[in-house]
Each structure stands twice: as C-alpha cells, then as structure tokens.
N, C-alpha and C. Protein backbone atom coordinates (compact mmCIF):
# COMPACT_ATOMS: atom_id res chain seq x y z
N UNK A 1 -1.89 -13.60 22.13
CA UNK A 1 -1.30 -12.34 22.57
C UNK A 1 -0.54 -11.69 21.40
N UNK A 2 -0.44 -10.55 21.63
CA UNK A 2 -0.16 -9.68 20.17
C UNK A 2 1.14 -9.92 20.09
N UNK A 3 2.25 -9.93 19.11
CA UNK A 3 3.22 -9.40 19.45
C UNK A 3 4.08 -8.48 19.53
N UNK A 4 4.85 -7.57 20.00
CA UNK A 4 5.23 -5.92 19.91
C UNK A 4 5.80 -5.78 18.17
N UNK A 5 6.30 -6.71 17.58
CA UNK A 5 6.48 -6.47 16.84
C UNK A 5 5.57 -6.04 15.78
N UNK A 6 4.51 -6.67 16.50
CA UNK A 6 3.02 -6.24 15.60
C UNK A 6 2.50 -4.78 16.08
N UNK A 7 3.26 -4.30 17.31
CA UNK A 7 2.78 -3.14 17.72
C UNK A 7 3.23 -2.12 17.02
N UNK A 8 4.58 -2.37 16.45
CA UNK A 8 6.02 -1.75 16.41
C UNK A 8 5.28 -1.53 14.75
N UNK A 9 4.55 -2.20 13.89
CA UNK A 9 4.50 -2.64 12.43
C UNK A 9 3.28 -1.55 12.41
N UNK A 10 2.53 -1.57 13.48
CA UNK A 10 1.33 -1.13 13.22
C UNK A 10 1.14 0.39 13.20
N UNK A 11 2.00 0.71 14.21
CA UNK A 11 2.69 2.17 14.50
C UNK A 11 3.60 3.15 13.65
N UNK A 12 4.10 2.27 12.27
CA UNK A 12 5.09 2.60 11.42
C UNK A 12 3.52 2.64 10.54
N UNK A 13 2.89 1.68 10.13
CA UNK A 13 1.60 1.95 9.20
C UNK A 13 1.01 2.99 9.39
N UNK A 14 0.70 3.52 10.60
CA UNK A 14 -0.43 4.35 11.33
C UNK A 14 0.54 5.77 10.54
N UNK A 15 1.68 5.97 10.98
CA UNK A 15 2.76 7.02 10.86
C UNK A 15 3.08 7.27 9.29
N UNK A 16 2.79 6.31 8.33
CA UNK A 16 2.81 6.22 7.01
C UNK A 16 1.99 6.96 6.66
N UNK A 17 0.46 6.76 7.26
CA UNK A 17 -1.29 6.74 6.56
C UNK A 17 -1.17 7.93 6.98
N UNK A 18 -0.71 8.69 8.44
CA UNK A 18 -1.12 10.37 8.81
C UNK A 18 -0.02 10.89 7.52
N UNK A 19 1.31 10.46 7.11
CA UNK A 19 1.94 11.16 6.29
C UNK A 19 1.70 11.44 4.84
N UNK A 20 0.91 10.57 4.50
CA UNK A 20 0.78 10.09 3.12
C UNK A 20 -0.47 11.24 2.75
N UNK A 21 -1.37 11.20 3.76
CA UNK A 21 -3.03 12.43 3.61
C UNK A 21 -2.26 13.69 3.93
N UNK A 22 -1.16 13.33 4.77
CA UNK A 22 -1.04 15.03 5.09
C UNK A 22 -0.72 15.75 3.94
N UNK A 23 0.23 14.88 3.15
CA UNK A 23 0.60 15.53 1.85
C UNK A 23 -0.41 15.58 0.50
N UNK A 24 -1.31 14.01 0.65
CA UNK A 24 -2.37 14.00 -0.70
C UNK A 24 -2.93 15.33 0.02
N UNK A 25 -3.41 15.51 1.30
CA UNK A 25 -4.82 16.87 1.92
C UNK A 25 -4.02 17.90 1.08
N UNK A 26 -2.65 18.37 0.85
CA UNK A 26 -2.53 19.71 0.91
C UNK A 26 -2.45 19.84 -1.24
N UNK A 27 -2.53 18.95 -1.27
CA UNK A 27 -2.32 18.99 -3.02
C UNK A 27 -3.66 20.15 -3.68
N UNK A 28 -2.84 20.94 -4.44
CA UNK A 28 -4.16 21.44 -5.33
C UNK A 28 -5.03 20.23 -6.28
N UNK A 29 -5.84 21.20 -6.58
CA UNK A 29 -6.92 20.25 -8.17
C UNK A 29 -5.57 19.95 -9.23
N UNK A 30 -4.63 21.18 -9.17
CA UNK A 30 -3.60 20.96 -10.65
C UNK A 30 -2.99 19.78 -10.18
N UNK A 31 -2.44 20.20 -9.19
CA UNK A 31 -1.04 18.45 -8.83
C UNK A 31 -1.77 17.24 -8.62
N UNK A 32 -3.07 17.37 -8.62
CA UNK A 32 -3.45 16.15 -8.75
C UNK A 32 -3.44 15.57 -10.12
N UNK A 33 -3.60 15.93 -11.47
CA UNK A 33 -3.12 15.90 -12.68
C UNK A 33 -2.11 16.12 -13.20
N UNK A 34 -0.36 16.40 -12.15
CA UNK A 34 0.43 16.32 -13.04
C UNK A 34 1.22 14.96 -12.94
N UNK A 35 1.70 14.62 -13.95
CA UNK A 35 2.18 13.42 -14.21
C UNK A 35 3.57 13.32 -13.48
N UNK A 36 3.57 11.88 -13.16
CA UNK A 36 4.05 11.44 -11.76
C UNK A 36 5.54 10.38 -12.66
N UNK A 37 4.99 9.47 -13.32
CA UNK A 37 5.71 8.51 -14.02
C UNK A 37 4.96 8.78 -15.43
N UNK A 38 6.43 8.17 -15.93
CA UNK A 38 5.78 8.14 -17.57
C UNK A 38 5.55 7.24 -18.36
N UNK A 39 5.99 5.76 -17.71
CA UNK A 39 6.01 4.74 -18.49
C UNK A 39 5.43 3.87 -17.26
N UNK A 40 4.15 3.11 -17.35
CA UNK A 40 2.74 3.90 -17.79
C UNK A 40 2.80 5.39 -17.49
N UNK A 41 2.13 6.17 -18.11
CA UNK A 41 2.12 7.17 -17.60
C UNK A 41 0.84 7.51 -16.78
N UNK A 42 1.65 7.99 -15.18
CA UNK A 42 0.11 8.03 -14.31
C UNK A 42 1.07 9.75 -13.86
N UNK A 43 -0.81 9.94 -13.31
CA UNK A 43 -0.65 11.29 -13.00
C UNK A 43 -0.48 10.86 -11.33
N UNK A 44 -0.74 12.15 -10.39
CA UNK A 44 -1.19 11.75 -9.28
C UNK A 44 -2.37 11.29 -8.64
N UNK A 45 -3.00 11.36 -9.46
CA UNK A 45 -4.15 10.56 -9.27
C UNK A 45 -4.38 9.09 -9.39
N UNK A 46 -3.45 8.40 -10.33
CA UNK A 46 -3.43 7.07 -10.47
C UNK A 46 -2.73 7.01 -8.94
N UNK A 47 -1.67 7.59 -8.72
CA UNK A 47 -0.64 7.01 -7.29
C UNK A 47 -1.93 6.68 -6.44
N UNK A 48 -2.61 7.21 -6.20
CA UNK A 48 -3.52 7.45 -5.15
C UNK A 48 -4.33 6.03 -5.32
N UNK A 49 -4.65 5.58 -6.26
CA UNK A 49 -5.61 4.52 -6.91
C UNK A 49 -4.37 3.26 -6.37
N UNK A 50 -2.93 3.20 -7.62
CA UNK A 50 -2.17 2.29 -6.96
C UNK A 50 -2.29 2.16 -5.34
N UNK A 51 -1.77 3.27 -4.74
CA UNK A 51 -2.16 2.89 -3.41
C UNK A 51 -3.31 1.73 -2.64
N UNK A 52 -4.38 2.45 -3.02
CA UNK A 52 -5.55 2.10 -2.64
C UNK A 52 -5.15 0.32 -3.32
N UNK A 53 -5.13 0.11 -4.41
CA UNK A 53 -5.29 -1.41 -4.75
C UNK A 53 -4.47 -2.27 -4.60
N UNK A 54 -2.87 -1.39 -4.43
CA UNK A 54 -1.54 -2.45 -3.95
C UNK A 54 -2.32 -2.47 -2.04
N UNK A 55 -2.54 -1.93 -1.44
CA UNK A 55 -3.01 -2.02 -0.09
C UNK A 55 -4.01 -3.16 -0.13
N UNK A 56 -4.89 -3.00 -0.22
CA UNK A 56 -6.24 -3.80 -0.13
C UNK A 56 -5.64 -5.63 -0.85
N UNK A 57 -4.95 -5.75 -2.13
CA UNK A 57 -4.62 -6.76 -2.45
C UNK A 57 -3.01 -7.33 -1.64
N UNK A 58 -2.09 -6.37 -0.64
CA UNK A 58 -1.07 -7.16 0.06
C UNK A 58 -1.45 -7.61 1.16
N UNK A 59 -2.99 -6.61 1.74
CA UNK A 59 -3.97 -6.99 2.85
C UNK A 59 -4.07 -8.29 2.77
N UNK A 60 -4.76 -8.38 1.50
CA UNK A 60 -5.49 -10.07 1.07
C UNK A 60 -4.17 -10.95 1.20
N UNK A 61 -3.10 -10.90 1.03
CA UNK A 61 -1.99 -11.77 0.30
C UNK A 61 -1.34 -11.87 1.92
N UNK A 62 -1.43 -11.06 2.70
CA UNK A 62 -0.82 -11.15 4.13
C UNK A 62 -1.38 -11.77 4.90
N UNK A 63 -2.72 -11.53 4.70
CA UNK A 63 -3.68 -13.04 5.80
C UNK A 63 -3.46 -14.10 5.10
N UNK A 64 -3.78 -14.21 3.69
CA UNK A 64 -3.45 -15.78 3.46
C UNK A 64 -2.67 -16.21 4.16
N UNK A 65 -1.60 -15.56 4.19
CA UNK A 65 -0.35 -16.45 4.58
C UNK A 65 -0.34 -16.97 5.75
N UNK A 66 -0.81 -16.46 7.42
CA UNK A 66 -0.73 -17.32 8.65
C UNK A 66 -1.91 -18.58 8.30
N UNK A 67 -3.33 -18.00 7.57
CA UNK A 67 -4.31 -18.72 7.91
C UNK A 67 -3.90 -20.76 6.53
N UNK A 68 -2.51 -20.24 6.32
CA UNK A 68 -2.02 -21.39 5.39
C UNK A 68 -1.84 -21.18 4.05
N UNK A 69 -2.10 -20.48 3.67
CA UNK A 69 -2.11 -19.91 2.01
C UNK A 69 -0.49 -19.23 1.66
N UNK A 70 -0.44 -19.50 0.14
CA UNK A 70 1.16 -19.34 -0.09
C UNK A 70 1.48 -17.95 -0.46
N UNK A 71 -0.06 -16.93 -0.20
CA UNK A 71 0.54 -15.91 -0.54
C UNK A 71 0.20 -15.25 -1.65
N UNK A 72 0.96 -14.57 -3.03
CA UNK A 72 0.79 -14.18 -4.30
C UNK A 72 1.13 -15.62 -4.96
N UNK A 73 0.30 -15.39 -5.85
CA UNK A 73 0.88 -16.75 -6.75
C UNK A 73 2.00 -16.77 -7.55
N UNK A 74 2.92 -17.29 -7.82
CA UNK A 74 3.82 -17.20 -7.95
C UNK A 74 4.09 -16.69 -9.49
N UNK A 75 3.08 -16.45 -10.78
CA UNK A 75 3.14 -16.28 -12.12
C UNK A 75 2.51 -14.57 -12.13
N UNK A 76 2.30 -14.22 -10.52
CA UNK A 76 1.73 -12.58 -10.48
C UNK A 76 2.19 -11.58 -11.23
N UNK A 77 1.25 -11.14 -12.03
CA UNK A 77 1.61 -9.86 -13.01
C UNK A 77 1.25 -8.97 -12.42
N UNK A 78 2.29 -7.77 -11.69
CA UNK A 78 1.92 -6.52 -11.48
C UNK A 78 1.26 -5.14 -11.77
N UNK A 79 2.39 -5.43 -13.46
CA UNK A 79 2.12 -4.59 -14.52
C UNK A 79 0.31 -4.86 -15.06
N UNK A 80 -0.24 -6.14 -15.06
CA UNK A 80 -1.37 -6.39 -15.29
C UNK A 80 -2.52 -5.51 -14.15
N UNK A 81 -2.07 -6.20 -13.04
CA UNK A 81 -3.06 -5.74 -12.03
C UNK A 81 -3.43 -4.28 -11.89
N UNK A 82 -2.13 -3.86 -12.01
CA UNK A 82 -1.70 -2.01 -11.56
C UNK A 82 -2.69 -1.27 -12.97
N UNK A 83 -2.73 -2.05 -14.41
CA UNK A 83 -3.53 -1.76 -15.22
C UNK A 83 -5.07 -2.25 -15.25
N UNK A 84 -5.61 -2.99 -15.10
CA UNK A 84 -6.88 -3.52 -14.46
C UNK A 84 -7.18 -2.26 -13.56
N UNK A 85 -6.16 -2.43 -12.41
CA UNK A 85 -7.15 -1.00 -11.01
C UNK A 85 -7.13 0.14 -11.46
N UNK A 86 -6.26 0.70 -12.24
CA UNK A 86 -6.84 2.05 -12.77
C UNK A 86 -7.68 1.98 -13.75
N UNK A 87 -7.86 1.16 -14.72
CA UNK A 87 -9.34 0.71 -15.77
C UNK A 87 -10.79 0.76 -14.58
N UNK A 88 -10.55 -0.24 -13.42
CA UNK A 88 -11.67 -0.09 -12.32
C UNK A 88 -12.46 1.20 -11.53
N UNK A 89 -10.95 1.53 -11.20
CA UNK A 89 -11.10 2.71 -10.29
C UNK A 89 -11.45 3.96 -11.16
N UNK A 90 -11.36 4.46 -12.20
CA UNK A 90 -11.34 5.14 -13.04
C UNK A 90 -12.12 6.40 -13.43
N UNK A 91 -13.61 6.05 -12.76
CA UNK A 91 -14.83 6.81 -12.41
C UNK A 91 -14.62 7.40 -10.97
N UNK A 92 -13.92 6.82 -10.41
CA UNK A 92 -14.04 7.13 -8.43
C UNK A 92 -13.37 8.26 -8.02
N UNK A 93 -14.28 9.57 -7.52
CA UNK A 93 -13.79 10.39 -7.24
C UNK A 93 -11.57 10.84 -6.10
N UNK A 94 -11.40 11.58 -6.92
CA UNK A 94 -10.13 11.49 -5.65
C UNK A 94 -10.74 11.42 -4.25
N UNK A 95 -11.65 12.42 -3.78
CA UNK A 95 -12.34 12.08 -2.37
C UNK A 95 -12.43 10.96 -1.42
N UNK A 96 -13.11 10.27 -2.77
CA UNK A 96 -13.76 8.52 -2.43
C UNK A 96 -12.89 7.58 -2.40
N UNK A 97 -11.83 7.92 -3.30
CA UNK A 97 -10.24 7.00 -3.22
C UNK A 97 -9.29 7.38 -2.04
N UNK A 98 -9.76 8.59 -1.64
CA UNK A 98 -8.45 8.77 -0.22
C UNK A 98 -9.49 7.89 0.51
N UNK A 99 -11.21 8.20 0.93
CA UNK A 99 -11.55 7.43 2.15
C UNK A 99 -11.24 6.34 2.16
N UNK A 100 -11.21 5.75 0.89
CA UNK A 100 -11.46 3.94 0.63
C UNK A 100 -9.99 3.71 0.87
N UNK A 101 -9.08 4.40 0.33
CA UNK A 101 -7.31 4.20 1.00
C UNK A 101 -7.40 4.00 2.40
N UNK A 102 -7.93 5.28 3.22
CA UNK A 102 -7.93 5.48 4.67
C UNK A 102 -8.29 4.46 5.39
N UNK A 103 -9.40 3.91 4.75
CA UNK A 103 -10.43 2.72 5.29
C UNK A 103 -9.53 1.12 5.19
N UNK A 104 -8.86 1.38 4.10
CA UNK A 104 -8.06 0.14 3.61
C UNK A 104 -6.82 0.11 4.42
N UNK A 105 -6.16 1.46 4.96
CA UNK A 105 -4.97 1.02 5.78
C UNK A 105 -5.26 0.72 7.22
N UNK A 106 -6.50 1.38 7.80
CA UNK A 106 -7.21 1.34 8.88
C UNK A 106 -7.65 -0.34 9.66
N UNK A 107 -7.92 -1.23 8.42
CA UNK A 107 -7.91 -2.26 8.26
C UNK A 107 -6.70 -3.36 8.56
N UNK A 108 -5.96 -2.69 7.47
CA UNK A 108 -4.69 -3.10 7.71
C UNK A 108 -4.29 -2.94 9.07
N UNK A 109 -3.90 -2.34 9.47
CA UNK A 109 -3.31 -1.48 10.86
C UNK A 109 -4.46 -2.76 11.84
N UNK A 110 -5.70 -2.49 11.79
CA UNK A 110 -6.83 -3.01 12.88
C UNK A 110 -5.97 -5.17 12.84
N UNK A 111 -5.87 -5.17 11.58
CA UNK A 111 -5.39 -6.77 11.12
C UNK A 111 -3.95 -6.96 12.11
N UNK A 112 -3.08 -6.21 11.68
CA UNK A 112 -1.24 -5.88 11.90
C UNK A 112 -1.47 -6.47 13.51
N UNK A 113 -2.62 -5.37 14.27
CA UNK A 113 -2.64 -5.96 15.60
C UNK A 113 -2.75 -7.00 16.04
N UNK A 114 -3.35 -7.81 15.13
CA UNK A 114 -3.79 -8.65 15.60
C UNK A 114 -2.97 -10.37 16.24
N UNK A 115 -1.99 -9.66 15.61
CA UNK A 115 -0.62 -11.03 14.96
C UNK A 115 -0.24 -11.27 16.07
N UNK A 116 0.53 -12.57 16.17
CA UNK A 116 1.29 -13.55 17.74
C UNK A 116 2.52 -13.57 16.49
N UNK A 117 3.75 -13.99 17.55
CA UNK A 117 4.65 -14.02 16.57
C UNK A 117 4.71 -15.30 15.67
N UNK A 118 3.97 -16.39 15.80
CA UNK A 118 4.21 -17.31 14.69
C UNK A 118 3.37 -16.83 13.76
N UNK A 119 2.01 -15.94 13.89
CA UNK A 119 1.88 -15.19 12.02
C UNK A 119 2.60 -14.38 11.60
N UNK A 120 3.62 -13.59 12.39
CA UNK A 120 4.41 -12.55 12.00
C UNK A 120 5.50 -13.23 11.16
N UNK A 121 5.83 -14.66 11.38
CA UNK A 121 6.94 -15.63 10.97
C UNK A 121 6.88 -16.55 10.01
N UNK A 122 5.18 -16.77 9.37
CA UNK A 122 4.91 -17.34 8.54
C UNK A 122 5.80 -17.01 7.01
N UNK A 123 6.23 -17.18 6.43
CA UNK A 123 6.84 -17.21 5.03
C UNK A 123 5.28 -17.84 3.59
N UNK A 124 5.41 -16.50 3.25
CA UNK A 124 4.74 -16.26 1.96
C UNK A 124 5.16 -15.89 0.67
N UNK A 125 4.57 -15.73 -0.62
CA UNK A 125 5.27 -15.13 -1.43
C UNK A 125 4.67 -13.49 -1.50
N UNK A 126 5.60 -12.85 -1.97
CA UNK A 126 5.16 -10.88 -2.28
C UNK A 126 5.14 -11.38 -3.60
N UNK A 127 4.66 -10.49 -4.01
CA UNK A 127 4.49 -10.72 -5.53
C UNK A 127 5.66 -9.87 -6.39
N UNK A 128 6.80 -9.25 -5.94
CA UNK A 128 8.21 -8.67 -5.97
C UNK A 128 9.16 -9.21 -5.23
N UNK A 129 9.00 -9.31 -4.01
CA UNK A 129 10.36 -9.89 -2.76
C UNK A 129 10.18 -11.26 -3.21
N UNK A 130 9.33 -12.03 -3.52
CA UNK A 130 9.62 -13.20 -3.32
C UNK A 130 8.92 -14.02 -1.93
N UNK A 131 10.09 -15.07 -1.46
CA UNK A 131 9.16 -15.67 0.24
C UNK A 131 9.90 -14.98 1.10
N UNK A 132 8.72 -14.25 1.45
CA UNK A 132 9.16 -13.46 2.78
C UNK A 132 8.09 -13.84 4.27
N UNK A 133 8.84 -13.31 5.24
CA UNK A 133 7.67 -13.18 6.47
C UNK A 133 6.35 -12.44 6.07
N UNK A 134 5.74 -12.90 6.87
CA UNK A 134 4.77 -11.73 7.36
C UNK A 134 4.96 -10.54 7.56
N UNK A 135 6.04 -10.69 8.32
CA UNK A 135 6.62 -9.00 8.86
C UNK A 135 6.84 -8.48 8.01
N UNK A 136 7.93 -9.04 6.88
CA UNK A 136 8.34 -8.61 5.81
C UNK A 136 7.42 -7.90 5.00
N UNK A 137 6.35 -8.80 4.46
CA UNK A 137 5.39 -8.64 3.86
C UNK A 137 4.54 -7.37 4.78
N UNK A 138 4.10 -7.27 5.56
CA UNK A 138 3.52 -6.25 6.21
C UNK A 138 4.42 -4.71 5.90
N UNK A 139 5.59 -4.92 6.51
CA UNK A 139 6.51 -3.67 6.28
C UNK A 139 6.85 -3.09 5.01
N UNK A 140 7.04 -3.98 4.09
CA UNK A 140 7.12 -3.39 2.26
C UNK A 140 5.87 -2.60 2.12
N UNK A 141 4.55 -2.97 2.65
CA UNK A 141 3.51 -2.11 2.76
C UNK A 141 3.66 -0.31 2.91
N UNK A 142 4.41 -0.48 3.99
CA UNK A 142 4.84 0.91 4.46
C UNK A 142 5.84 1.56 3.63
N UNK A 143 6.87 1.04 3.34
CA UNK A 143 8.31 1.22 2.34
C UNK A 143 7.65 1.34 1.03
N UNK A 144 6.88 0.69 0.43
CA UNK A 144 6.28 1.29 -1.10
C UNK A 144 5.37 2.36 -1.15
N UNK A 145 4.52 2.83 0.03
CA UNK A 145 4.03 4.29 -0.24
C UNK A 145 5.16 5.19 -0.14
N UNK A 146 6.04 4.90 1.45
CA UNK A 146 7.21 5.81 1.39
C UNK A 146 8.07 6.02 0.27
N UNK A 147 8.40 4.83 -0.73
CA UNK A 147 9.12 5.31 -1.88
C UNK A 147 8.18 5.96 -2.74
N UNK A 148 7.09 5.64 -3.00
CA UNK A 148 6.22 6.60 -4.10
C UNK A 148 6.39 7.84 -3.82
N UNK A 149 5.85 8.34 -2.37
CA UNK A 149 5.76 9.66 -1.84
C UNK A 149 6.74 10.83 -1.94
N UNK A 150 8.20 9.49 -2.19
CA UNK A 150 9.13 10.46 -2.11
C UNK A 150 9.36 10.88 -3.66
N UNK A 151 9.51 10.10 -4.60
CA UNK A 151 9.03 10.32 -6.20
C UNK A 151 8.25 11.23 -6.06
N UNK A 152 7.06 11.74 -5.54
CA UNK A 152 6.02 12.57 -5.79
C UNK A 152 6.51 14.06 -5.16
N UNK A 153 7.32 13.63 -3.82
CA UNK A 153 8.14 14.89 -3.51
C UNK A 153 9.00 15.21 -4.32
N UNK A 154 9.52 14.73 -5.34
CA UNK A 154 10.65 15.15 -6.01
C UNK A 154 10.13 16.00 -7.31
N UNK A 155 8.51 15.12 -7.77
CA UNK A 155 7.96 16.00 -8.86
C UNK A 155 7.53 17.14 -8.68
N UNK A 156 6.74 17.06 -7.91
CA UNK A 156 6.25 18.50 -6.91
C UNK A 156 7.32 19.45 -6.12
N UNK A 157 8.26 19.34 -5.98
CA UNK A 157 9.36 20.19 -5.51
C UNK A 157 9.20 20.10 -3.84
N UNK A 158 8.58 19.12 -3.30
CA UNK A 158 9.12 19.46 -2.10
C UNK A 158 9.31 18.08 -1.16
N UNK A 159 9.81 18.47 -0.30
CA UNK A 159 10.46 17.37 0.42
C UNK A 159 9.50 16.05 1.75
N UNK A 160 9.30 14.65 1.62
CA UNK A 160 9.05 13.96 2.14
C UNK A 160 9.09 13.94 3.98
C-alpha cells in the first residue's frame, strides 16, 4: 500500500514539472542562450540538460536504495558527471531535452507512487546530503529544480 507521504512527494514533483515547462514553454530562442552561471559557464540550455541528467541519475540512486543498494557511491563527482552530460547531451535538440525531462519526471512521479513507508525510510547516500531517506532523497529532487529556477528567475528578470 502506498504511502501518503508518497502521495504528498508525488504531488510536490507533479507541481514542480507543470512549473518548471511553464516557464522553460514561455522562454524565447534568445534566453535560451543567455548565460545562467559562469563558473562552468552554462547557458539555459545546459540547466535544461542538468535537469534532465541530475533527474534520471537521482531516479537511478533512489530505487537502489529500498531494493538494498547504498545509493551514490560515496567518492561521487558531480562536477564530473554535470560535465560528461552536457559533452552527451550536446547535439539534442532543446525540444527533445524538455520531452526526455518530461518523460524522466513522469517516471519519477509514476516510481514516488509507488513507495510503502519502509522504502520511503530506507537511508541512502545523495551524492551532496550525504545518508538520507528516501523521502529525503526524493524531495531534494524537487528543491534543486526549485533552486535553479529561481537563479534563472533572477537572470531573466522575473519572478518564480
């Protein structure tokens, strides 16, 4: 049986993913090329890519953890990975990176449901927090687009 807290997790994801397109949908061609951070320096177009690959790889790192697995390994380079997925992603239209985002939180969200509270309670490592829950681990999901988004509201001049 699910648990609400998994309802409660899944509903904050769902509420993330409509917020996050509402704002990538309304971006011109320009703001998608203006630069977001500078050290790496990504435009908005990398955010979109981070997205897509921090999602899909905390996906992976969040099931490990009920089905017994410890999670991120504990020597995880971020700075590595975050450089690898934009080297990968690199050719992939913005289009094809929102569906494959969409598809990737959709997933997520379809997974989130799925939880009883002893996977919600499992303790894993994040590859930043450290050993956290599940929950934990699920919810930073939501809290790191929301902090990007709001960085991106601040470059773009408008508000989150």
């Amino acid at each position: 049986m699910t648990d609400p807290r998994a309802d409660a997790l899944a509903a904050r994801l769902e509420k993330g993913r409509q917020k996050t397109f509402e704002i990538f949908d309304a971006l011109t061609s320009g703001q998608w090329q203006q630069v977001l951070y500078k050290d790496p320096t990504w435009q908005v177009r990398q955010l979109l890519v981070h997205f897509l690959s921090s999602e899909e790889q905390l996906l992976a790192l969040a099931q490990n953890v009920p089905a017994g697995g410890p999670g991120a390994p504990q020597d995880f380079d971020y700075d590595s990975f975050n450089a690898h997925e934009q080297s990968r992603l690199d050719e992939v239209s913005v289009m094809e990176l929102r569906s494959m985002l969409d598809q990737a939180r959709q997933r997520t969200i379809a997974w989130v449901r799925t939880l009883d509270a002893a996977g919600l309670d499992k303790i894993g490592h994040h590859p930043v927090l450290g050993q956290v829950t599940v929950e934990t681990l699920v919810l930073s999901m939501y809290g790191h687009q929301l902090l990007h988004m709001r960085d991106l509201s601040r470059v773009l001049g408008s508000v989150v």
